[in-house]
PDB file of N, CA and C in Angstrom:
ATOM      1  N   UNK A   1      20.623   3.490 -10.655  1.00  0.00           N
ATOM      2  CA  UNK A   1      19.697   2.385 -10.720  1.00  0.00           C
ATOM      3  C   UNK A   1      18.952   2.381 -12.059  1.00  0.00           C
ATOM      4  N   UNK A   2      18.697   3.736 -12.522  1.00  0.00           N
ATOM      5  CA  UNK A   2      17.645   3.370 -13.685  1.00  0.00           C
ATOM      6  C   UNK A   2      18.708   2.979 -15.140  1.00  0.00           C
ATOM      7  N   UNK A   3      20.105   3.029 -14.864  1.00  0.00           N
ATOM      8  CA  UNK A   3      20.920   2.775 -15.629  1.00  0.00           C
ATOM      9  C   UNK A   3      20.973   0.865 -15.890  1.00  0.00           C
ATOM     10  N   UNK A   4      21.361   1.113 -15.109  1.00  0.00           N
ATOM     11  CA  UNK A   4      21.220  -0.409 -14.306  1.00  0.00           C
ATOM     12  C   UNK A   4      19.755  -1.031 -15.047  1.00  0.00           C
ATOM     13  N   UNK A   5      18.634  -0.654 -14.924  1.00  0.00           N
ATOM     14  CA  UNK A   5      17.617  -1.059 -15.712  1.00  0.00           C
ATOM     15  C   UNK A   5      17.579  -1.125 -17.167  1.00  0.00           C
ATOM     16  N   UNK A   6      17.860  -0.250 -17.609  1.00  0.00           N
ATOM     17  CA  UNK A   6      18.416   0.065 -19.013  1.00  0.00           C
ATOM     18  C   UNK A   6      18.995  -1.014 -19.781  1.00  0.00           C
ATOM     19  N   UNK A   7      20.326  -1.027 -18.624  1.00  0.00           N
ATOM     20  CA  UNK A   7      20.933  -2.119 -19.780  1.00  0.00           C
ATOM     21  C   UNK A   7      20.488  -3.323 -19.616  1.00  0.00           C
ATOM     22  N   UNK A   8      19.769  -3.680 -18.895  1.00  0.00           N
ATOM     23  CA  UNK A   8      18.518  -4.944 -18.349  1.00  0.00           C
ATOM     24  C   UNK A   8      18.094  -4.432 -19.663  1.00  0.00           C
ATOM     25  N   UNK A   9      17.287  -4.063 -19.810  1.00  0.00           N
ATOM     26  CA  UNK A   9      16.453  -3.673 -21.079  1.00  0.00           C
ATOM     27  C   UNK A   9      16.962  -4.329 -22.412  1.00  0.00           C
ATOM     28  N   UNK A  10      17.700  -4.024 -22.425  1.00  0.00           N
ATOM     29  CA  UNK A  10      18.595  -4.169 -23.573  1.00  0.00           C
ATOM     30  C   UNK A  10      19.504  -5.277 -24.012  1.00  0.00           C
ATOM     31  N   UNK A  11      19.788  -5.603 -22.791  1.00  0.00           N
ATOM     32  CA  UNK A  11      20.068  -7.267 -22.773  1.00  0.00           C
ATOM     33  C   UNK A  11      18.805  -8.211 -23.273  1.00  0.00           C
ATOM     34  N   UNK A  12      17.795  -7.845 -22.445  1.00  0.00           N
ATOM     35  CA  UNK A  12      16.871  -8.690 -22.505  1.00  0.00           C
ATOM     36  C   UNK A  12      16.459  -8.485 -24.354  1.00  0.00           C
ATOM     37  N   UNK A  13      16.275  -7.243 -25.075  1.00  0.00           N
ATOM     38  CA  UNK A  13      15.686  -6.777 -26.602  1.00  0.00           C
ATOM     39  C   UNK A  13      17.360  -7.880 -27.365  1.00  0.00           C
ATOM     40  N   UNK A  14      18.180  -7.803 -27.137  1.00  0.00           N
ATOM     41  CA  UNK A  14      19.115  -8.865 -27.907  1.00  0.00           C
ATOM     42  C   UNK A  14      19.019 -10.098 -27.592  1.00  0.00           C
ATOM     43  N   UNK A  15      18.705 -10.645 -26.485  1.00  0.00           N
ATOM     44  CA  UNK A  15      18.406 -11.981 -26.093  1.00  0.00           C
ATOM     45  C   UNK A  15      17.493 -12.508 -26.200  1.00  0.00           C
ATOM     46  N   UNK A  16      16.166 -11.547 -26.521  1.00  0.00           N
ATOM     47  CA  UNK A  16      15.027 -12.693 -26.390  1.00  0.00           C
ATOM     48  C   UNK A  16      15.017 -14.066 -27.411  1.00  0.00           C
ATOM     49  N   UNK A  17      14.325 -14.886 -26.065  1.00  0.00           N
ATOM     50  CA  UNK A  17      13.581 -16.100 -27.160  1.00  0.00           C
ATOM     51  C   UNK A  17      12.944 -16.720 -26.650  1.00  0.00           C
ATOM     52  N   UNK A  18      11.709 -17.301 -26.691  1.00  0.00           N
ATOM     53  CA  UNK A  18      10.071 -17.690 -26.259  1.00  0.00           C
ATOM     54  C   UNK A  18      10.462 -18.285 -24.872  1.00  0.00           C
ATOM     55  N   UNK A  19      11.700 -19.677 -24.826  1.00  0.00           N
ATOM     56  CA  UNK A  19      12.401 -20.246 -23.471  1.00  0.00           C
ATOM     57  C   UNK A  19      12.409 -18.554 -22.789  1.00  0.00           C
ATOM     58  N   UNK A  20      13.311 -17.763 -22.598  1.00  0.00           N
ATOM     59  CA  UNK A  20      13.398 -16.495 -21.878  1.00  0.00           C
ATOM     60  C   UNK A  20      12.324 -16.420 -20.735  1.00  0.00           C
ATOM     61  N   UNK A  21      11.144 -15.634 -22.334  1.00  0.00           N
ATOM     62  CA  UNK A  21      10.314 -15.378 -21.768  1.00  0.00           C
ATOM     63  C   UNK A  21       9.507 -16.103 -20.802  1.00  0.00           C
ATOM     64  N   UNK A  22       9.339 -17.874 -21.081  1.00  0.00           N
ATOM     65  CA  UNK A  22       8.766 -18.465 -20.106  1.00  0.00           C
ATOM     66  C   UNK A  22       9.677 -18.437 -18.800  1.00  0.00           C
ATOM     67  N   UNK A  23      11.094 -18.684 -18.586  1.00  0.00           N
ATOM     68  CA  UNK A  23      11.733 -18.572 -17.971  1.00  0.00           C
ATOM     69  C   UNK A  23      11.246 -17.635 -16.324  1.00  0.00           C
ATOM     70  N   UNK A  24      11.406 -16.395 -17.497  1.00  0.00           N
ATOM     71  CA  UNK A  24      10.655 -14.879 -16.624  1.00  0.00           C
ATOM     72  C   UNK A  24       9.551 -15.112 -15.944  1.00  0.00           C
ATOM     73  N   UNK A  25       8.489 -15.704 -16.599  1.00  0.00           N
ATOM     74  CA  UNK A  25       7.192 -16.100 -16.220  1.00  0.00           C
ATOM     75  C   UNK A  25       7.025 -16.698 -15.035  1.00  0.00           C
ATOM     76  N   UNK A  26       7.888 -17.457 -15.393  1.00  0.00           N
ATOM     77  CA  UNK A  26       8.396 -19.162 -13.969  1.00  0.00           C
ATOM     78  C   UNK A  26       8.851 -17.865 -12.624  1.00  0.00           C
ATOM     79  N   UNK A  27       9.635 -17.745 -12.546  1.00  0.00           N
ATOM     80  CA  UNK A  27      10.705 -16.594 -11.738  1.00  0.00           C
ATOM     81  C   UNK A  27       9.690 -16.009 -11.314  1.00  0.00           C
ATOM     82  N   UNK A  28       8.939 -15.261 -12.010  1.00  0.00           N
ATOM     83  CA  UNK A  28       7.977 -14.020 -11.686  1.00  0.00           C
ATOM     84  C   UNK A  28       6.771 -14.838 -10.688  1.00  0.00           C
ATOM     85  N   UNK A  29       6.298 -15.952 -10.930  1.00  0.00           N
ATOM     86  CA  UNK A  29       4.906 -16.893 -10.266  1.00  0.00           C
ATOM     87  C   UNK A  29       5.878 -17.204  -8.899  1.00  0.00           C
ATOM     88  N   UNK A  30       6.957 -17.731  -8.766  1.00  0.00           N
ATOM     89  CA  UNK A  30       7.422 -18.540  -7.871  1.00  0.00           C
ATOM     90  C   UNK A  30       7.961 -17.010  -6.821  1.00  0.00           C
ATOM     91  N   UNK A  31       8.286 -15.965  -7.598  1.00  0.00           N
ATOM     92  CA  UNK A  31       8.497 -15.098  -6.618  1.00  0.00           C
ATOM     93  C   UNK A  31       7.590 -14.391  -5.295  1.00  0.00           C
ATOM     94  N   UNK A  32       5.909 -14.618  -6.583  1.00  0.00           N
ATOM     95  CA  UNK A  32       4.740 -14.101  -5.934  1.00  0.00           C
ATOM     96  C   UNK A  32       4.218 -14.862  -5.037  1.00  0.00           C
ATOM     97  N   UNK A  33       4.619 -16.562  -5.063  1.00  0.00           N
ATOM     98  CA  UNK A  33       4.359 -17.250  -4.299  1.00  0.00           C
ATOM     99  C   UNK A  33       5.394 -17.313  -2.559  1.00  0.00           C
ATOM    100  N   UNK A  34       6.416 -16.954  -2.968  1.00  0.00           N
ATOM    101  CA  UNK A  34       7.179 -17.350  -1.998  1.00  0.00           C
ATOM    102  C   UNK A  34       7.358 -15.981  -1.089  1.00  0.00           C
ATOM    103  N   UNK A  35       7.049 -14.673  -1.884  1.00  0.00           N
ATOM    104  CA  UNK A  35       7.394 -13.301  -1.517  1.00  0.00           C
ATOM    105  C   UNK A  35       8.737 -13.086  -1.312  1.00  0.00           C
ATOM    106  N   UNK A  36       9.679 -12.576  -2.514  1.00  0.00           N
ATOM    107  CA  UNK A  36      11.056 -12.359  -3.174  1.00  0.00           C
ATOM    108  C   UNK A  36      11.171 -11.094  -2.463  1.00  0.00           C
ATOM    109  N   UNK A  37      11.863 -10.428  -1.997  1.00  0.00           N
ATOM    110  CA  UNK A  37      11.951  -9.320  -0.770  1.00  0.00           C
ATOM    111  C   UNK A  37      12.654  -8.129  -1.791  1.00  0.00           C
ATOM    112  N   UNK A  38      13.339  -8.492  -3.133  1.00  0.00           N
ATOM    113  CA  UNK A  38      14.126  -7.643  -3.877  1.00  0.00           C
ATOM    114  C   UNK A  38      12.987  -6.984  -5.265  1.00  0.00           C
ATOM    115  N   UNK A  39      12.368  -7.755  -4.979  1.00  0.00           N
ATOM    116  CA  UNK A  39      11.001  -7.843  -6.071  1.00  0.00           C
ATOM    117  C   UNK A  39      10.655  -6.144  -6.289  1.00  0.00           C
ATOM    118  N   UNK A  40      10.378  -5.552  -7.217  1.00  0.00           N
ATOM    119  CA  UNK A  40       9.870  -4.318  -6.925  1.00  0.00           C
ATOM    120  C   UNK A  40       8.136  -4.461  -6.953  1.00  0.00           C
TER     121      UNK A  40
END
């Protein structure tokens, strides 16, 4: 699993771009709202 995070990591450090990050933002509010069960 923490491998698995990693290359999350790392995807995300070559991919960023400001869209992304709001993206994440969006995802992250709508998860807290709805309660995402995979969420850590």
């Amino acid at each position: 699993q923490m491998e698995e995070r990693v290359k999350a990591d790392i995807w995300y450090m070559e991919h960023w771009t400001m869209l992304l990050d709001i993206y994440i933002i969006y995802k992250t509010v709508a998860n807290v709202v709805v309660g995402e069960k995979n969420a850590y």
